[in-house]
PDB file of N, CA and C in Angstrom:
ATOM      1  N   UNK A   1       0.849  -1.167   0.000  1.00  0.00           N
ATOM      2  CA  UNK A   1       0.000   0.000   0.000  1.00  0.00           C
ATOM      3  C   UNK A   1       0.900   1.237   0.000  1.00  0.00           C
ATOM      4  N   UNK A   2       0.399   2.291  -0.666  1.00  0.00           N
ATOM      5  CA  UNK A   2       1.181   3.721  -0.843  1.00  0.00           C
ATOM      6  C   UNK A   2       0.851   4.441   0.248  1.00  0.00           C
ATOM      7  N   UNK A   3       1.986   5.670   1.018  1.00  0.00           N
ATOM      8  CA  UNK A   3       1.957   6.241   1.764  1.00  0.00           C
ATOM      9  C   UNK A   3       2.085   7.328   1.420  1.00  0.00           C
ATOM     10  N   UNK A   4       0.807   8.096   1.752  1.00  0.00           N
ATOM     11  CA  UNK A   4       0.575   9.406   1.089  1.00  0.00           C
ATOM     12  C   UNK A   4       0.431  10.710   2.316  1.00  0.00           C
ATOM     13  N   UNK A   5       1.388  11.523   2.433  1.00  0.00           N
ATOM     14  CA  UNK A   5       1.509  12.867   3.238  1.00  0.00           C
ATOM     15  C   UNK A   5       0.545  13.700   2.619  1.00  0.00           C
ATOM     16  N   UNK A   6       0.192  14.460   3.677  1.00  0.00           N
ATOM     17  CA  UNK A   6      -0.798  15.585   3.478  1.00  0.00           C
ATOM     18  C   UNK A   6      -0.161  16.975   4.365  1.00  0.00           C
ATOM     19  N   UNK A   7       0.209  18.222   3.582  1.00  0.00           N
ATOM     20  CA  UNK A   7       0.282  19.080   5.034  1.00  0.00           C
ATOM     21  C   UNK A   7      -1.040  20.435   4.264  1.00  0.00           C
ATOM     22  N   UNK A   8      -1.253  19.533   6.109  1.00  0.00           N
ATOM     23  CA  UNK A   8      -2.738  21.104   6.918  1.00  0.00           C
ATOM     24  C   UNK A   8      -2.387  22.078   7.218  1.00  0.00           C
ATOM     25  N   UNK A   9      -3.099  22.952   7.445  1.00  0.00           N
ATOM     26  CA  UNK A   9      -2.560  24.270   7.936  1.00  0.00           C
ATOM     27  C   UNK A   9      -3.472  24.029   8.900  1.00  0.00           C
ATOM     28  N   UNK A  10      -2.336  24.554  10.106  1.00  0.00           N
ATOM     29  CA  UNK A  10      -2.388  24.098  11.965  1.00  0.00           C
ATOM     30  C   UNK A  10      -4.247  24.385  11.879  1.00  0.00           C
ATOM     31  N   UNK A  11      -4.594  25.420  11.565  1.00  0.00           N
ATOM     32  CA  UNK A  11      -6.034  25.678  11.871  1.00  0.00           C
ATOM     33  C   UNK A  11      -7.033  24.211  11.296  1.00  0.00           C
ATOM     34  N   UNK A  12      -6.265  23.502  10.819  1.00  0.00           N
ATOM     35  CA  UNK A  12      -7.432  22.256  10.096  1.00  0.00           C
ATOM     36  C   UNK A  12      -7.238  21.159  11.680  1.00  0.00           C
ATOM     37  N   UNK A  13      -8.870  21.596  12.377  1.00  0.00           N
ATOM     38  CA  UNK A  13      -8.300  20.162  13.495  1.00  0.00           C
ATOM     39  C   UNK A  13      -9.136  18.959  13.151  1.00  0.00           C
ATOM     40  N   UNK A  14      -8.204  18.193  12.436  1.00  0.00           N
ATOM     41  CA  UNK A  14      -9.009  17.084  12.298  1.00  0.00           C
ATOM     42  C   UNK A  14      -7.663  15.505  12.692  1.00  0.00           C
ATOM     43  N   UNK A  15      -8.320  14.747  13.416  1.00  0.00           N
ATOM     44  CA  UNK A  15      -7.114  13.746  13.824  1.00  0.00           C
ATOM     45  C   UNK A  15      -7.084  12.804  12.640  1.00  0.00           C
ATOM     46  N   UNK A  16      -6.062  12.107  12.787  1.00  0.00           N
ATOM     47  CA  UNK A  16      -5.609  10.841  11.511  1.00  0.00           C
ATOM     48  C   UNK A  16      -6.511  10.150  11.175  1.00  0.00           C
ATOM     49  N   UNK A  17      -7.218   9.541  12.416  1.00  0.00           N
ATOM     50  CA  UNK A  17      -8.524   8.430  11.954  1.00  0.00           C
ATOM     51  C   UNK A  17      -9.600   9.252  11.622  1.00  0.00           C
ATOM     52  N   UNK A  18      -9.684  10.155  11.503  1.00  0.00           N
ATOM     53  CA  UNK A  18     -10.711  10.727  10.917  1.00  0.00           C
ATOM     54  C   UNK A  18     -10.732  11.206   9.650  1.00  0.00           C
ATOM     55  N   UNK A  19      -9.165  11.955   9.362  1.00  0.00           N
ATOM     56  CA  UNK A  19      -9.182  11.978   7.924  1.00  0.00           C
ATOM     57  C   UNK A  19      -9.079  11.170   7.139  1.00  0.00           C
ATOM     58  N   UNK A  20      -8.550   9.565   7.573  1.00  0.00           N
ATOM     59  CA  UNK A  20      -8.116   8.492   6.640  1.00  0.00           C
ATOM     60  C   UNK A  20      -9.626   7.703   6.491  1.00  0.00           C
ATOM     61  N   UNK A  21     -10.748   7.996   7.438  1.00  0.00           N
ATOM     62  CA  UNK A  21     -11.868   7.515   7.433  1.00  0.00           C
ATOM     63  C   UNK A  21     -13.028   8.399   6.441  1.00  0.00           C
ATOM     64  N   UNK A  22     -12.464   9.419   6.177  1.00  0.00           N
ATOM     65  CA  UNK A  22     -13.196  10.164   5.059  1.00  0.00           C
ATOM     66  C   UNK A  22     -12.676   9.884   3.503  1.00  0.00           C
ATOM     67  N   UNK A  23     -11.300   9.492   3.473  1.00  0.00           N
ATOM     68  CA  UNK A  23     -10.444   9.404   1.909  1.00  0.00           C
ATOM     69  C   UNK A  23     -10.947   8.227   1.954  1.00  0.00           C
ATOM     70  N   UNK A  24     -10.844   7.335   2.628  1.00  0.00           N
ATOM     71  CA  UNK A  24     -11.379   5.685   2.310  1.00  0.00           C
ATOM     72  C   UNK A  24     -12.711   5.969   1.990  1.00  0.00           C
ATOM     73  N   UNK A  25     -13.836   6.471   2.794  1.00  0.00           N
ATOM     74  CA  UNK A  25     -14.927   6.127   2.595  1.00  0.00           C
ATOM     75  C   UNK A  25     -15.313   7.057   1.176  1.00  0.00           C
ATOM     76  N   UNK A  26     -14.535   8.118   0.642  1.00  0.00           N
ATOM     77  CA  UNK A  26     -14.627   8.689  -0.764  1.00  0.00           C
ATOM     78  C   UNK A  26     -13.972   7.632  -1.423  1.00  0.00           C
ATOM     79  N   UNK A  27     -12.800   6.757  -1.573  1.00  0.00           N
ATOM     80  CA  UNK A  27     -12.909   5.750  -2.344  1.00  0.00           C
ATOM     81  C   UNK A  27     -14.045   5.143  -2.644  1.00  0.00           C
ATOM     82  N   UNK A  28     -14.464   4.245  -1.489  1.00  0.00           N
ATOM     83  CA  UNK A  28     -15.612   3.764  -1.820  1.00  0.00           C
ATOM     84  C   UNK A  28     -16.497   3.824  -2.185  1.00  0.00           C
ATOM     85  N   UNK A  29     -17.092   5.171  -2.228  1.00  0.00           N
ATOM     86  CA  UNK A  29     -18.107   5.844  -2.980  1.00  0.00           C
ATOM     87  C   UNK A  29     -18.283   5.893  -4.299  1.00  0.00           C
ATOM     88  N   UNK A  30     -17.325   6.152  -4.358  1.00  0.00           N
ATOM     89  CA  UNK A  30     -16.687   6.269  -6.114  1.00  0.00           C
ATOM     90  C   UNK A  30     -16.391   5.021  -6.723  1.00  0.00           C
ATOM     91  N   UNK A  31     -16.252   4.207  -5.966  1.00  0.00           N
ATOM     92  CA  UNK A  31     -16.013   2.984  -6.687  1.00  0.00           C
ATOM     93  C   UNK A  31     -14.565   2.528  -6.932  1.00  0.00           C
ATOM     94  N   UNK A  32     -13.957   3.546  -6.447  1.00  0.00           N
ATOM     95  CA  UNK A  32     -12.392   2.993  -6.695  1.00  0.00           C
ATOM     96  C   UNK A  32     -11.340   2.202  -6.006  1.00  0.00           C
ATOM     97  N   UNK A  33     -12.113   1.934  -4.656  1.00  0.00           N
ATOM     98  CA  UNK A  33     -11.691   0.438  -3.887  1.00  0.00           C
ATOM     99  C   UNK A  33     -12.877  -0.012  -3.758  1.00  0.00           C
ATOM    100  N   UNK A  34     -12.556  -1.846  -3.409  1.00  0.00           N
ATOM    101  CA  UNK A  34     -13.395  -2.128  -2.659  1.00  0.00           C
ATOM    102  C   UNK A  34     -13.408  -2.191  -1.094  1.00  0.00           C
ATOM    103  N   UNK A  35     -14.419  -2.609  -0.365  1.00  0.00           N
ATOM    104  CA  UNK A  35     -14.893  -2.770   0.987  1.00  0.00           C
ATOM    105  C   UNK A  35     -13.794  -2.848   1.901  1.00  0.00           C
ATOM    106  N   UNK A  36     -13.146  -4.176   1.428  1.00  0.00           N
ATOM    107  CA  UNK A  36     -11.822  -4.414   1.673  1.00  0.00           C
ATOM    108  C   UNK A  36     -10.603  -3.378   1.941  1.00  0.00           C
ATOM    109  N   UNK A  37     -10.740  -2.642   1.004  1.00  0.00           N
ATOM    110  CA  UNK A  37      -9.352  -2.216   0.820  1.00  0.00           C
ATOM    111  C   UNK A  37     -10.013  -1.065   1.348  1.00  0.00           C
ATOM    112  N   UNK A  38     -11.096  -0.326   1.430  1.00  0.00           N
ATOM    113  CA  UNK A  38     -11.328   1.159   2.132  1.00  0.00           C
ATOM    114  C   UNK A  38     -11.083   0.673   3.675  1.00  0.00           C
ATOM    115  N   UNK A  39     -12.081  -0.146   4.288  1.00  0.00           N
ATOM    116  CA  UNK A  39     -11.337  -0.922   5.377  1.00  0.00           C
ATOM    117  C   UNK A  39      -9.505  -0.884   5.938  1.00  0.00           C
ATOM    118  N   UNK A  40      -8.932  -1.235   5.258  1.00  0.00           N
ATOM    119  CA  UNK A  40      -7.824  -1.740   5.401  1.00  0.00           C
ATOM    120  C   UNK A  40      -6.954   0.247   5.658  1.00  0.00           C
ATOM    121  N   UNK A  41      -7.086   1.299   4.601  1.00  0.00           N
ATOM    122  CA  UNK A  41      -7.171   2.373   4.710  1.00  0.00           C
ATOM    123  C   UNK A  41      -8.010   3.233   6.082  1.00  0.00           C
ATOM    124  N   UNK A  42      -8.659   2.874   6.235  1.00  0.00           N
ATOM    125  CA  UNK A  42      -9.316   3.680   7.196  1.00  0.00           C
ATOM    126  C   UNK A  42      -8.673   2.988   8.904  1.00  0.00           C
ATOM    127  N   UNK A  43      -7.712   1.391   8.587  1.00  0.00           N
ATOM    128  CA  UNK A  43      -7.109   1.080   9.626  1.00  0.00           C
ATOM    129  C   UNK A  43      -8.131   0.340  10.584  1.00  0.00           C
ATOM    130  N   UNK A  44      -9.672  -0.267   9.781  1.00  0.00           N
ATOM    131  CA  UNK A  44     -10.400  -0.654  10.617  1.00  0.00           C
ATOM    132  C   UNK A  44     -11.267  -2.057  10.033  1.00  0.00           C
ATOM    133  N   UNK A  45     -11.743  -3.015  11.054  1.00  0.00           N
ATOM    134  CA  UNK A  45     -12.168  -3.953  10.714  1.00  0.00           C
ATOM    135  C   UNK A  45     -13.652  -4.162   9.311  1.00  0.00           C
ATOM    136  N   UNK A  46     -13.810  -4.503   8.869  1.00  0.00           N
ATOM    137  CA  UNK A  46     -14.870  -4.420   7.025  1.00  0.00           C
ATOM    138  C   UNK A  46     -16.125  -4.039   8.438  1.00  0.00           C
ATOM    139  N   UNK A  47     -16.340  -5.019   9.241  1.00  0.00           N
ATOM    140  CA  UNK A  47     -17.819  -4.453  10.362  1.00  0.00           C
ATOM    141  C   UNK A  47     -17.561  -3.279  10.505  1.00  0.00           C
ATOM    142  N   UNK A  48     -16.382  -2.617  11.162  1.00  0.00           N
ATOM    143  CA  UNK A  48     -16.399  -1.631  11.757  1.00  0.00           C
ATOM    144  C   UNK A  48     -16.864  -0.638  10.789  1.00  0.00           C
ATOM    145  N   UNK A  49     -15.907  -0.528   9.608  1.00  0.00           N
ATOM    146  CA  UNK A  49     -15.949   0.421   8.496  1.00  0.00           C
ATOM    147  C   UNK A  49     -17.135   0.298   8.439  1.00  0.00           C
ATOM    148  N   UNK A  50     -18.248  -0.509   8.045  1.00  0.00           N
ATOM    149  CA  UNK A  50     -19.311  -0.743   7.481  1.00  0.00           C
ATOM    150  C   UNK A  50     -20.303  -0.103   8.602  1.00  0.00           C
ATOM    151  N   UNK A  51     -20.042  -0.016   9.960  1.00  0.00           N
ATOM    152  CA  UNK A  51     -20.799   0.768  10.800  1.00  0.00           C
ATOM    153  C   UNK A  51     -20.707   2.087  10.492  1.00  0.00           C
ATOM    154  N   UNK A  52     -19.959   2.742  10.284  1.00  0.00           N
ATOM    155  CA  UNK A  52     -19.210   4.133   9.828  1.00  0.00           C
ATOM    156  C   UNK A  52     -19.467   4.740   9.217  1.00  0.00           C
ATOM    157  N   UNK A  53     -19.426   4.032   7.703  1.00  0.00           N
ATOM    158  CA  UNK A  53     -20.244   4.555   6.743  1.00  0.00           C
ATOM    159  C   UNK A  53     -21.323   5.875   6.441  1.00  0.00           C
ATOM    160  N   UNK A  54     -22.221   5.232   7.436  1.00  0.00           N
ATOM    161  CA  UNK A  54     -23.579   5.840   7.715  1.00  0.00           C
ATOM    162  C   UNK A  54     -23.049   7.328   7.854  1.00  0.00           C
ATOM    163  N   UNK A  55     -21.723   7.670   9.010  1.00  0.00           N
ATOM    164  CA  UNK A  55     -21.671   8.909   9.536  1.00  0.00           C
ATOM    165  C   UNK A  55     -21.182   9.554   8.641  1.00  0.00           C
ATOM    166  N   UNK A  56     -20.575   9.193   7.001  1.00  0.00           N
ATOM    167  CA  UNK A  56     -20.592   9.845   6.299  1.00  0.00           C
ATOM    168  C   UNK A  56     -21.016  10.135   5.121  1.00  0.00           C
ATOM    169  N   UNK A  57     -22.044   9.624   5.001  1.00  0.00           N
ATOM    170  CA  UNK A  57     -22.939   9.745   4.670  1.00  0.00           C
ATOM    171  C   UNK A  57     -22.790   9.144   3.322  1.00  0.00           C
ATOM    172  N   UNK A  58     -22.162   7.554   3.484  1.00  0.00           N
ATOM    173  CA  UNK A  58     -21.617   6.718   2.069  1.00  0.00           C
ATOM    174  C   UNK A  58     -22.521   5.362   2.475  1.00  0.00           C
ATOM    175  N   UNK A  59     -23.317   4.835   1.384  1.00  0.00           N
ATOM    176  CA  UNK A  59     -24.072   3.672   1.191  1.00  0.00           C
ATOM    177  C   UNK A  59     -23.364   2.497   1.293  1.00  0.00           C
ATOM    178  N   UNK A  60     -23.445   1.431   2.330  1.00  0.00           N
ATOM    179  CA  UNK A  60     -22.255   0.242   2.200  1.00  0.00           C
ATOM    180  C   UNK A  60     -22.713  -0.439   0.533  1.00  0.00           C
ATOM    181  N   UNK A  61     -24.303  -0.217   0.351  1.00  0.00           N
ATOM    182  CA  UNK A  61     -24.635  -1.119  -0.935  1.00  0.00           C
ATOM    183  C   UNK A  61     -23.900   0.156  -2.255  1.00  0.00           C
ATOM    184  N   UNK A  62     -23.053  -0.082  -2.747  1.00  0.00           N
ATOM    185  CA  UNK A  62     -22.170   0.639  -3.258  1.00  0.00           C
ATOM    186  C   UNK A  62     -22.595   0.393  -4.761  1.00  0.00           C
ATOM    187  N   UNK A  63     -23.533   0.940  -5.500  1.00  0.00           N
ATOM    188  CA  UNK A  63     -24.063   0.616  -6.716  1.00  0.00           C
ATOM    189  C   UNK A  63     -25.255   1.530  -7.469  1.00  0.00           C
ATOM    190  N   UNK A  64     -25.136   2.291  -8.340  1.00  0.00           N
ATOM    191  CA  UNK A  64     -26.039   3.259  -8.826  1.00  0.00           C
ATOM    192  C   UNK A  64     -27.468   2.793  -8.939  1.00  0.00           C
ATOM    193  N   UNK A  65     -28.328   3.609  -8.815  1.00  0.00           N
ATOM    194  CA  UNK A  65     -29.844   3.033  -8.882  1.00  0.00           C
ATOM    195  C   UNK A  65     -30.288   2.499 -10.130  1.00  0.00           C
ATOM    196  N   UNK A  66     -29.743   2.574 -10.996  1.00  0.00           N
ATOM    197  CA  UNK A  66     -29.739   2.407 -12.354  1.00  0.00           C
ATOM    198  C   UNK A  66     -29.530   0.848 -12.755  1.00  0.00           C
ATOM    199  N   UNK A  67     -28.582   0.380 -11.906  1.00  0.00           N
ATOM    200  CA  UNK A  67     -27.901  -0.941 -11.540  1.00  0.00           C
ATOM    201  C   UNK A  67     -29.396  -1.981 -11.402  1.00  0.00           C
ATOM    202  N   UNK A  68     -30.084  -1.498 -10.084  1.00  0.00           N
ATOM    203  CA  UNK A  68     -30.820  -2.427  -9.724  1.00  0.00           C
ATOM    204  C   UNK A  68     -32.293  -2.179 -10.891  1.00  0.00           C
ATOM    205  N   UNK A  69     -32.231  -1.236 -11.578  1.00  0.00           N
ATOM    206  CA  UNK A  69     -33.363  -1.498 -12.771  1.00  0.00           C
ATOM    207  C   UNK A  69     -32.787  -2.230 -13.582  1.00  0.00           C
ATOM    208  N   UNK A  70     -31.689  -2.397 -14.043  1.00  0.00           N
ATOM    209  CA  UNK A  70     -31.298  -3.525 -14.681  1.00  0.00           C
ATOM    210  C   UNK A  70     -31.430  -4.741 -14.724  1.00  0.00           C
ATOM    211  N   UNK A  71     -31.304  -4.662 -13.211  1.00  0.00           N
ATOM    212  CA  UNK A  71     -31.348  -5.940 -12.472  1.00  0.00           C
ATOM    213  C   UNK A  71     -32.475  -6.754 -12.069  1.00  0.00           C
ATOM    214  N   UNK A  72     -33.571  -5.598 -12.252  1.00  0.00           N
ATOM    215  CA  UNK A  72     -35.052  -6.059 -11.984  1.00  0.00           C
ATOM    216  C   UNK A  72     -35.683  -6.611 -13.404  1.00  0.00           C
ATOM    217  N   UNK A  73     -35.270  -5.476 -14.347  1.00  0.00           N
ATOM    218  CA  UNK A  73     -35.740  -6.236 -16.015  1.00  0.00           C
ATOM    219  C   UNK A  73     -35.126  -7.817 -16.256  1.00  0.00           C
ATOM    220  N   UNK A  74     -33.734  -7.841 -15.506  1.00  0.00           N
ATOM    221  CA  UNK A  74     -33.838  -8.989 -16.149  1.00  0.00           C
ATOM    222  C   UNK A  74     -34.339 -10.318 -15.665  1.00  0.00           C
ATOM    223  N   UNK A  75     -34.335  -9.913 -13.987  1.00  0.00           N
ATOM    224  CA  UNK A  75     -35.340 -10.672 -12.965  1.00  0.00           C
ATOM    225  C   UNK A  75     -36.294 -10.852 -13.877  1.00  0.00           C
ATOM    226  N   UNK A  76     -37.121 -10.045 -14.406  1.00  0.00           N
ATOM    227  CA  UNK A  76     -38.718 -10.336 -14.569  1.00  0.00           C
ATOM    228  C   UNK A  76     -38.582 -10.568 -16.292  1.00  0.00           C
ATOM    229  N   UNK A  77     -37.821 -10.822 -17.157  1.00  0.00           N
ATOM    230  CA  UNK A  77     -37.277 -11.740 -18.607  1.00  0.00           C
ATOM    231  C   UNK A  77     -37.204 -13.123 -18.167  1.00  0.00           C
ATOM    232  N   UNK A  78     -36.161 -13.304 -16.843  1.00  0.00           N
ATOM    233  CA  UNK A  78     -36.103 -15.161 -16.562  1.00  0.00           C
ATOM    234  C   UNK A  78     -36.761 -15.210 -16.256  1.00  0.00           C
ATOM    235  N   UNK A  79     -38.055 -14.553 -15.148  1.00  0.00           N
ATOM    236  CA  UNK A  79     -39.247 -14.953 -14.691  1.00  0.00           C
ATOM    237  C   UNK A  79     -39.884 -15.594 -15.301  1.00  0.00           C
ATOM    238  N   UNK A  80     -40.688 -14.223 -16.616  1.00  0.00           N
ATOM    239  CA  UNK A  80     -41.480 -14.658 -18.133  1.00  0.00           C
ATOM    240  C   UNK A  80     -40.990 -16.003 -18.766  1.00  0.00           C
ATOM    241  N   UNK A  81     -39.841 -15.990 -19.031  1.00  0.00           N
ATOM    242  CA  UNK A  81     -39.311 -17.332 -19.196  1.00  0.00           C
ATOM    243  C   UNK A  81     -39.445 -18.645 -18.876  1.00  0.00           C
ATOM    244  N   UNK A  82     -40.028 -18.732 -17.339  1.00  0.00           N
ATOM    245  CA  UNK A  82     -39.978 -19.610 -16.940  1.00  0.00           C
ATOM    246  C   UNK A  82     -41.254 -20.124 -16.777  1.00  0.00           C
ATOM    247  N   UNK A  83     -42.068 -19.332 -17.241  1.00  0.00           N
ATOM    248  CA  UNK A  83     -43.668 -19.270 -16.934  1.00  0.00           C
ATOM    249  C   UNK A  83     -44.270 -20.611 -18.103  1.00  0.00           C
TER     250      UNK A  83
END
């Protein structure tokens, strides 16, 4: 894993686990890690992270709404299908 410096200016009070718990959980949002690996970044267990989430206001079900209409048409094609 890469180790990435940041410098704040003294007036930014925010502690380590808190900022590494916001860059992870913007990975995840975005899609550019998974569960796993925002976890592993934020320095905390996939439960824990996954409790967390919520406080910033990132969906653990990590997938555009668009996704699950997809997902419903084709539910209800094998359905018809099977009829």
């Amino acid at each position: 894993m890469a180790t990435l410096t940041i410098n704040l200016p003294e007036t930014v009070d925010i502690d380590k686990r808190h900022l590494s718990m916001l860059v992870a959980s913007k990975l995840y949002e975005q899609g550019r890690v998974s569960l796993g690996q925002a976890s592993d970044i934020a320095g905390l267990t996939k439960r824990s992270f996954i409790e967390l989430l919520s406080d910033y206001d990132v969906s653990v079900f990590n997938f555009p709404a668009s996704d699950l209409s997809i997902d419903m048409e084709q539910y209800a094609t094998k359905q018809a299908g099977e009829i």
